[in-house]
Protein backbone atom coordinates (compact mmCIF):
# COMPACT_ATOMS: atom_id res chain seq x y z
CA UNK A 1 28.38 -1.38 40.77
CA UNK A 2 26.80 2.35 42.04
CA UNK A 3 24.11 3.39 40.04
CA UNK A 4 26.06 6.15 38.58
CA UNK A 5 27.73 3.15 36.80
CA UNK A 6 24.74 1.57 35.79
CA UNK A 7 23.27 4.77 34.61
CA UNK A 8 26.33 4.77 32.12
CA UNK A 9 25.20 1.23 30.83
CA UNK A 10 21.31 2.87 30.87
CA UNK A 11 23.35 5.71 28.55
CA UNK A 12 25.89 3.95 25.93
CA UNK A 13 23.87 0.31 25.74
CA UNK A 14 20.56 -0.73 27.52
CA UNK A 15 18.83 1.79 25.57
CA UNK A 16 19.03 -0.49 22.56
CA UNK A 17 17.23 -3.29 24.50
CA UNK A 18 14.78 -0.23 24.89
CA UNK A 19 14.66 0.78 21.66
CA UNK A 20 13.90 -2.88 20.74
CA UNK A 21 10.68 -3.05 22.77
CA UNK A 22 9.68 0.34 21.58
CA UNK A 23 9.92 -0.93 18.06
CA UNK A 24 8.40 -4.09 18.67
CA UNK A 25 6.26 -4.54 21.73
CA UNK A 26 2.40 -5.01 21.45
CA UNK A 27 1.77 -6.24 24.78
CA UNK A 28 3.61 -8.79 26.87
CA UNK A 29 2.54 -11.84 29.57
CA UNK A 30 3.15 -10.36 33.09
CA UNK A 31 0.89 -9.61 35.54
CA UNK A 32 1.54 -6.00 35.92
CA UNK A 33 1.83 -5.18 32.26
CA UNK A 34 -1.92 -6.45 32.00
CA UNK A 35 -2.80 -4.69 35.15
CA UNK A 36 -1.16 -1.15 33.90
CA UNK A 37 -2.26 -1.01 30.54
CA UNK A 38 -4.38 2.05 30.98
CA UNK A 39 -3.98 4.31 34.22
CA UNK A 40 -6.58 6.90 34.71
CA UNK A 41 -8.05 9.43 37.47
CA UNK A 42 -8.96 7.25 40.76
CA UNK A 43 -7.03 4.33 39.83
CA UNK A 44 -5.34 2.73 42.52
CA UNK A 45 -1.39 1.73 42.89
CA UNK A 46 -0.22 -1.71 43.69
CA UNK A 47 0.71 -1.32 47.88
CA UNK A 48 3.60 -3.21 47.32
CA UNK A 49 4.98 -1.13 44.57
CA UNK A 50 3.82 1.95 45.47
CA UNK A 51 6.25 0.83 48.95
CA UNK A 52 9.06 0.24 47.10
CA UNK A 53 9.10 3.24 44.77
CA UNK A 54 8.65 5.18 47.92
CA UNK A 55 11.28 3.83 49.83
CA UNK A 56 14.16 3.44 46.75
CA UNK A 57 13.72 7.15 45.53
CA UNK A 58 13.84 10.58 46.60
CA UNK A 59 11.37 13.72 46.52
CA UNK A 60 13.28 16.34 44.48
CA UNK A 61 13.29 19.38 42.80
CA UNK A 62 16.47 20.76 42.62
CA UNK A 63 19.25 20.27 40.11
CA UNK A 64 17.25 20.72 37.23
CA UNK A 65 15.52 23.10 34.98
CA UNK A 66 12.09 22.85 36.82
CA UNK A 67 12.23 23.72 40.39
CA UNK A 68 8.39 24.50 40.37
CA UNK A 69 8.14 20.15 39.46
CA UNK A 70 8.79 18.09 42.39
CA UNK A 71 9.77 14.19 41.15
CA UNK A 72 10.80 10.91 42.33
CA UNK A 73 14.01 10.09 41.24
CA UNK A 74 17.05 7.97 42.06
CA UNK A 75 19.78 10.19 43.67
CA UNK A 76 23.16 9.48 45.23
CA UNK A 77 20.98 9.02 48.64
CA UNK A 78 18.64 6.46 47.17
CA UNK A 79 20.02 2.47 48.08
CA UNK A 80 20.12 1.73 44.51
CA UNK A 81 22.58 4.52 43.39
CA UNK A 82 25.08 1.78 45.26
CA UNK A 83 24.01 -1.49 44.78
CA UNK A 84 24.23 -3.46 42.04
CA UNK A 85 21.58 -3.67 38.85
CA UNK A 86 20.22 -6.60 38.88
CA UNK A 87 19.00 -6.25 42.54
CA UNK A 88 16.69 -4.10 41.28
CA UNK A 89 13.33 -6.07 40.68
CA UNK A 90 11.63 -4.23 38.14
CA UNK A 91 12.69 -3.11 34.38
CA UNK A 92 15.80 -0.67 33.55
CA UNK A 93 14.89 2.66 35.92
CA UNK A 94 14.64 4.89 33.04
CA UNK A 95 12.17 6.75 34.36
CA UNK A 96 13.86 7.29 37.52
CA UNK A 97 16.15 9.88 35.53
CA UNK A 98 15.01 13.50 34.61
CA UNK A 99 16.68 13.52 31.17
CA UNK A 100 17.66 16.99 29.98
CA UNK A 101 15.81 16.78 26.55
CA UNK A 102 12.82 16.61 28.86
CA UNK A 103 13.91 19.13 31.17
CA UNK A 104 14.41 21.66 28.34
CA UNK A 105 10.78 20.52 26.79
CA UNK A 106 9.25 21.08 30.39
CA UNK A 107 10.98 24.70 31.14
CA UNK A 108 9.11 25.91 27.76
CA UNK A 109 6.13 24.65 28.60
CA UNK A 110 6.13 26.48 31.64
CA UNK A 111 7.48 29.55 30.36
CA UNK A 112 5.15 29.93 27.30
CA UNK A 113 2.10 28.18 28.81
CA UNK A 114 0.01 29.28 25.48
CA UNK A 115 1.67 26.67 23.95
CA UNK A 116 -0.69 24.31 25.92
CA UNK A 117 -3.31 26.17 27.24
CA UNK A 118 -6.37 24.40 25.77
CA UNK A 119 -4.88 21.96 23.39
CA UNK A 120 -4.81 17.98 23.93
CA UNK A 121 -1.08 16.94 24.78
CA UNK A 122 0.64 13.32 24.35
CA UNK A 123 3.45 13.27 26.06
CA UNK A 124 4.79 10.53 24.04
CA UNK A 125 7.66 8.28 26.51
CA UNK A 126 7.07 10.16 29.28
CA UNK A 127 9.42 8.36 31.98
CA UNK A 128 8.90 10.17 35.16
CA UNK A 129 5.60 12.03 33.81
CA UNK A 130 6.88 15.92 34.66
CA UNK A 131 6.78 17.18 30.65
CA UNK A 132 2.89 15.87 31.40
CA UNK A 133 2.93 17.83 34.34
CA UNK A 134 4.03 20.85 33.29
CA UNK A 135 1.39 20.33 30.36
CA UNK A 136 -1.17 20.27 32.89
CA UNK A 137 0.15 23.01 35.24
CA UNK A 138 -0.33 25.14 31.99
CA UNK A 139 -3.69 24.89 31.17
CA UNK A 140 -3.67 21.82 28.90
CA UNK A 141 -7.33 20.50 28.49
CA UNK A 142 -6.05 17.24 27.79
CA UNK A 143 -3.25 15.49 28.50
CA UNK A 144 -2.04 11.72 27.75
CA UNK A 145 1.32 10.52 29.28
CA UNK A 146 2.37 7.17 27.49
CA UNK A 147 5.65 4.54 28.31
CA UNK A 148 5.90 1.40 27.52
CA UNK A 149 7.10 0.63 31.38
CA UNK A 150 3.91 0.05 33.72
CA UNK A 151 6.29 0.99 36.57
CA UNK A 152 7.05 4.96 35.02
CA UNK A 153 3.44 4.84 35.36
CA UNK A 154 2.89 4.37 39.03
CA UNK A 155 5.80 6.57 39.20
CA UNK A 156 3.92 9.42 37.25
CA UNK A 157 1.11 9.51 39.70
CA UNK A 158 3.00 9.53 42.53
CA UNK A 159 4.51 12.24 40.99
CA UNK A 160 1.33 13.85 40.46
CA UNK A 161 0.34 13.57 43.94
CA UNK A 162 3.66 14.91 44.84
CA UNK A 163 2.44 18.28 42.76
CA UNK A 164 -1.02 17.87 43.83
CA UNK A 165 -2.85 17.30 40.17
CA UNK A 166 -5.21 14.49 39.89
CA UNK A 167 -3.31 11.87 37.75
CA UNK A 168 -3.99 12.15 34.04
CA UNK A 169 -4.58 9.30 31.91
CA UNK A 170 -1.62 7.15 31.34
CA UNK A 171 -1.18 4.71 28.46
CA UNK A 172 1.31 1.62 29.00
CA UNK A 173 1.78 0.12 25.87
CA UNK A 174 4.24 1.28 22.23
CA UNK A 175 2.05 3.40 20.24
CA UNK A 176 4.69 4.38 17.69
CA UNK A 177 3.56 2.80 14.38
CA UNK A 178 -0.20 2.85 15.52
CA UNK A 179 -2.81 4.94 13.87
CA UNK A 180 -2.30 8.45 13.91
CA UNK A 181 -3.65 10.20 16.97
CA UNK A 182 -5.65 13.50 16.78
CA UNK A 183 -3.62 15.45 18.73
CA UNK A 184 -3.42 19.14 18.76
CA UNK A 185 0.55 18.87 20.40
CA UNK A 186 3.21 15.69 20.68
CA UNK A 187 6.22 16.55 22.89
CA UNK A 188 8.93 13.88 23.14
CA UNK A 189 12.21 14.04 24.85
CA UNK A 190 15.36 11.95 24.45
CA UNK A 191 14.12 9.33 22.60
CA UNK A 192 16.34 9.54 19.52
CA UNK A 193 18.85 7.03 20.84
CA UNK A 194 18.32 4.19 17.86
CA UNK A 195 18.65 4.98 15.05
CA UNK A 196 16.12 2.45 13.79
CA UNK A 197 13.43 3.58 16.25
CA UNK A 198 14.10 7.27 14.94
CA UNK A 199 12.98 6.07 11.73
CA UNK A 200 9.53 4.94 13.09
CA UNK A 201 9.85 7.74 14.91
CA UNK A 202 9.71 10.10 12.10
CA UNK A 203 7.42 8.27 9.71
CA UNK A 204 4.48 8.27 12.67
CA UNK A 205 5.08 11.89 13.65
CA UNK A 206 5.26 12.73 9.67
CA UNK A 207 1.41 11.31 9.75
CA UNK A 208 0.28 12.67 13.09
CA UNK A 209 1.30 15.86 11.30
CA UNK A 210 -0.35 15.36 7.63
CA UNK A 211 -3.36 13.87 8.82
CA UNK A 212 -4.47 16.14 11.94
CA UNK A 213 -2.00 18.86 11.55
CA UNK A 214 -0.29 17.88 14.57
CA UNK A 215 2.10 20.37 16.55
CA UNK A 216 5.29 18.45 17.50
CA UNK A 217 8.07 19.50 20.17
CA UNK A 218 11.12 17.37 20.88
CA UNK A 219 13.61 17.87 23.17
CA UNK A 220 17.25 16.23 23.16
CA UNK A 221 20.27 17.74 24.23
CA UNK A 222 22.65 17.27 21.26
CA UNK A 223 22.94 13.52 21.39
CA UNK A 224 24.81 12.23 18.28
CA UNK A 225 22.10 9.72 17.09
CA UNK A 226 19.94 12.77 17.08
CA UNK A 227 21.91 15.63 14.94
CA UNK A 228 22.95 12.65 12.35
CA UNK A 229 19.37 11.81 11.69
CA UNK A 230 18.12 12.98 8.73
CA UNK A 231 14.85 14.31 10.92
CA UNK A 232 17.63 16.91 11.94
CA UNK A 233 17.06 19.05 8.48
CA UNK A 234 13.33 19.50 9.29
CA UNK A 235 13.67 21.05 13.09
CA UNK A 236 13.40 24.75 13.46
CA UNK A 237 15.17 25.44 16.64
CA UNK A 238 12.75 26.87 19.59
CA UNK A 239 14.96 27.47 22.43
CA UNK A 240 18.17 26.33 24.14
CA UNK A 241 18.39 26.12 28.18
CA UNK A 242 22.24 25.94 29.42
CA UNK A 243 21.75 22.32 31.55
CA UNK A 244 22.49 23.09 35.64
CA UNK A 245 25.65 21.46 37.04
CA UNK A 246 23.78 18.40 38.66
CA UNK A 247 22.42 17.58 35.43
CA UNK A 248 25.85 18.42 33.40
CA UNK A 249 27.46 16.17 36.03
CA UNK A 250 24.64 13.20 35.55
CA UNK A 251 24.95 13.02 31.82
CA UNK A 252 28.90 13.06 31.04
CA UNK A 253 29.55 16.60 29.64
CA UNK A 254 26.30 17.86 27.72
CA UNK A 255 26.00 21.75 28.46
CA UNK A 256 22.41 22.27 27.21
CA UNK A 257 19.42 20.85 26.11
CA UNK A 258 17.34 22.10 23.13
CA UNK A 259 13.63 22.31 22.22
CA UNK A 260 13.25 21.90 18.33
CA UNK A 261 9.72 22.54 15.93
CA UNK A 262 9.17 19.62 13.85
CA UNK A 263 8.12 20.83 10.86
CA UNK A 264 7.66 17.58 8.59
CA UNK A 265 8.33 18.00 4.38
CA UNK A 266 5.88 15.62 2.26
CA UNK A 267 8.60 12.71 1.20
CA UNK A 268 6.73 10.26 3.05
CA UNK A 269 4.08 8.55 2.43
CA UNK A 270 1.57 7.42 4.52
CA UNK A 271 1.72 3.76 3.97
């Protein structure tokens, strides 16, 4: 199976097994989890991974919204775009994928760079790290890139190196449900997939917002799970970037990808 096929299971059903760990992981056994908890400036990669992410992707900046951002990613020349999934020896590659609700959330940020420029960012499941990126090619003064994959976070700072930024601090663990972070700006792109994890989802954003009058940007480009949510009635609509052909071709048919306010009501409660 080519990875195009697998990136159709990634699409329509492995991203409930994600959603899953994003609603319920606090940690987990292996090795590398506990060794990529927290990445930060200086930190050094694992040879042997830092190998194979070099060898099974490809440097890249074309095809998408950001040509200034230069990524790893899997591409039709990469090995694993033809062999089958479960060759591949870490987690589901979602990070390996520039997903156009992050795409969209990056080409603001680098348009309207005030929206960063000396505010503290948490670029909340970052995948391949470049709406963090863009954050810090903008001026942020802080800037926290968090997955739950320890692997998206080697490949973030080896796509930092690739733009030549120090890495910025990277947290490897589900934060959703945690206690509210004081953050002056939470972007987060594609991750309305579930609709269970959209509802923890929107209850932790609501508080982020009530509590330290958090500024929240999402990106998504129109998936269903998103406009159905009932989230959808408090977005204010930003921008919308018509998707290149590359990424039109990538993700079955979606045109363009949107950057939405949240602008939370008071229904919730805090509890």
């Amino acid at each position: 199976m080519a990875f195009h096929g697998w990136k159709w299971l990634l699409l329509l059903g492995r991203q409930n097994t994600l959603a899953k760990v994003w609603r319920g992981r606090r940690g987990g056994p292996s090795l590398c989890w506990k060794r990529c908890c927290h990445w930060s400036a200086g930190k050094s990669l694992d040879p042997e991974v830092r190998a194979f992410l070099e060898e099974n992707t490809e440097v890249t900046n074309s095809g998408h919204l950001t040509p200034e951002i230069r990524l790893r990613l899997l591409t039709p020349r990469c090995r694993f775009w033809r062999e089958k999934p479960d060759l591949w020896p870490y987690g589901d590659p979602f990070w390996a994928i520039y997903w156009p609700g992050g795409q969209a959330l990056s080409r603001y940020i680098l348009d309207n760079p005030h929206v960063v420029k000396g505010r503290s960012v948490l670029d909340l499941g970052s995948g391949c790290g470049a709406t963090a990126i863009a954050a810090v090619m903008s001026g942020a003064s802080q800037v926290l890139a968090n997955d739950i994959d320890p692997i998206a976070g080697m490949a973030m700072i080896l796509n930092c190196e690739l733009n030549h930024l120090n890495p910025f601090p990277i947290t490897i663990k589900n934060i959703i449900n945690s206690e509210a972070g004081n953050w002056d700006l939470i972007v987060l792109g594609d991750m309305f997939y579930d609709e269970q994890l959209a509802d923890g989802l929107h209850h932790w954003l609501q508080k982020c917002i009530r509590i330290h009058q958090t500024e929240v940007l999402i990106g998504d480009p129109g998936r269903h799970q998103f406009l159905s949510h009932s989230i959808r009635s408090q977005l204010h609509k930003v921008i919308e970037y018509s998707l290149p052909q590359y990424t039109r071709q990538e993700n079955y048919g979606l045109t363009s990808s949107i950057v939405w306010s949240y602008q939370a009501s008071n229904s919730l409660d805090d509890s």
